[in-house]
Protein backbone atom coordinates (compact mmCIF):
# COMPACT_ATOMS: atom_id res chain seq x y z
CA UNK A 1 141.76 162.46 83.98
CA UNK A 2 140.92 160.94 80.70
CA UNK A 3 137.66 159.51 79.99
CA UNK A 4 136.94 157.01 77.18
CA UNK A 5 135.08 158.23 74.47
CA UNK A 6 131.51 157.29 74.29
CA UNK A 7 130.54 154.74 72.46
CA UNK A 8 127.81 155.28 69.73
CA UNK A 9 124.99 153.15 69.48
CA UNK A 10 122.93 151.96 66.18
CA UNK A 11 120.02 151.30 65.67
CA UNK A 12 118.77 148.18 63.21
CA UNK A 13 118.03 151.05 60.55
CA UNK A 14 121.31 152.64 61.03
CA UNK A 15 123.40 149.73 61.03
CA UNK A 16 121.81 149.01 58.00
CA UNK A 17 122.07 152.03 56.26
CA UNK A 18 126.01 152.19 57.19
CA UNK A 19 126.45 148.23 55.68
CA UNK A 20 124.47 148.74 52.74
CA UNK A 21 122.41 145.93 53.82
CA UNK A 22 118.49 145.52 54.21
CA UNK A 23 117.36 145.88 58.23
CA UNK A 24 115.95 142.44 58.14
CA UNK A 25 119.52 140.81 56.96
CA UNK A 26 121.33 143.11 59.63
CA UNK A 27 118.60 141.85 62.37
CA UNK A 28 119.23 138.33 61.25
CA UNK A 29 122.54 138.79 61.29
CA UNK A 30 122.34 139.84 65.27
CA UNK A 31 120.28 137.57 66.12
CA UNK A 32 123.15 134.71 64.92
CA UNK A 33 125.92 136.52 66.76
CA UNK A 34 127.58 137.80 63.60
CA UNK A 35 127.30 141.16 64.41
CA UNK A 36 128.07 142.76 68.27
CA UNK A 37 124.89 143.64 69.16
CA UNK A 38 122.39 144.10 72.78
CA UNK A 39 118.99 144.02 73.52
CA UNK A 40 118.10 146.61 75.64
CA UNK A 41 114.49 146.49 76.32
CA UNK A 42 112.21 145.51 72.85
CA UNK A 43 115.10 146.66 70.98
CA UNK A 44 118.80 146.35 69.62
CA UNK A 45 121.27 148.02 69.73
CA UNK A 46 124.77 147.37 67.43
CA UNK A 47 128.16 149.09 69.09
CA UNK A 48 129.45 151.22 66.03
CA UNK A 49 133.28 151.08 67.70
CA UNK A 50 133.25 147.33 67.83
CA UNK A 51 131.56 147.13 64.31
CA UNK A 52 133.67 148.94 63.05
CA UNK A 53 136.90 146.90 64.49
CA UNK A 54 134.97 143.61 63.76
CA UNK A 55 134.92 144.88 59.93
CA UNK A 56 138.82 145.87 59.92
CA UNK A 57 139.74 142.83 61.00
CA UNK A 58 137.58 140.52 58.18
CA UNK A 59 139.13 142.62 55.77
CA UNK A 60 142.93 142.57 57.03
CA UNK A 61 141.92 138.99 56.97
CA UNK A 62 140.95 138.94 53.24
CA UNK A 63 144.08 140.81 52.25
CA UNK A 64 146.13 137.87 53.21
């Protein structure tokens, strides 16, 4: 039986860190659907898997 691999959740702070970009930018950047992100409870949470397919695909895109 195969199980998917888990997916790893980020933080603001992390998400940040891993884009190079200030926390408030990545937060805005939730908050107008530009990034995958939920809000679980007070606070959000980015998918790393999907950011990370989400940011494969812009730059396949700018290759063209």
């Amino acid at each position: 039986m195969n199980c998917p691999a888990p997916r790893r959740w980020l933080t603001i702070p992390q998400a940040a860190e891993l884009l190079s970009l200030h926390p408030k930018t990545v937060s805005a950047l939730c908050l107008r659907k530009v990034l995958p992100s939920v809000k679980i409870g007070r606070s959000r949470r980015i998918d790393g898997g999907e950011l990370e397919r989400q940011l494969e695909r812009q730059i396949a895109e700018g290759r063209k």
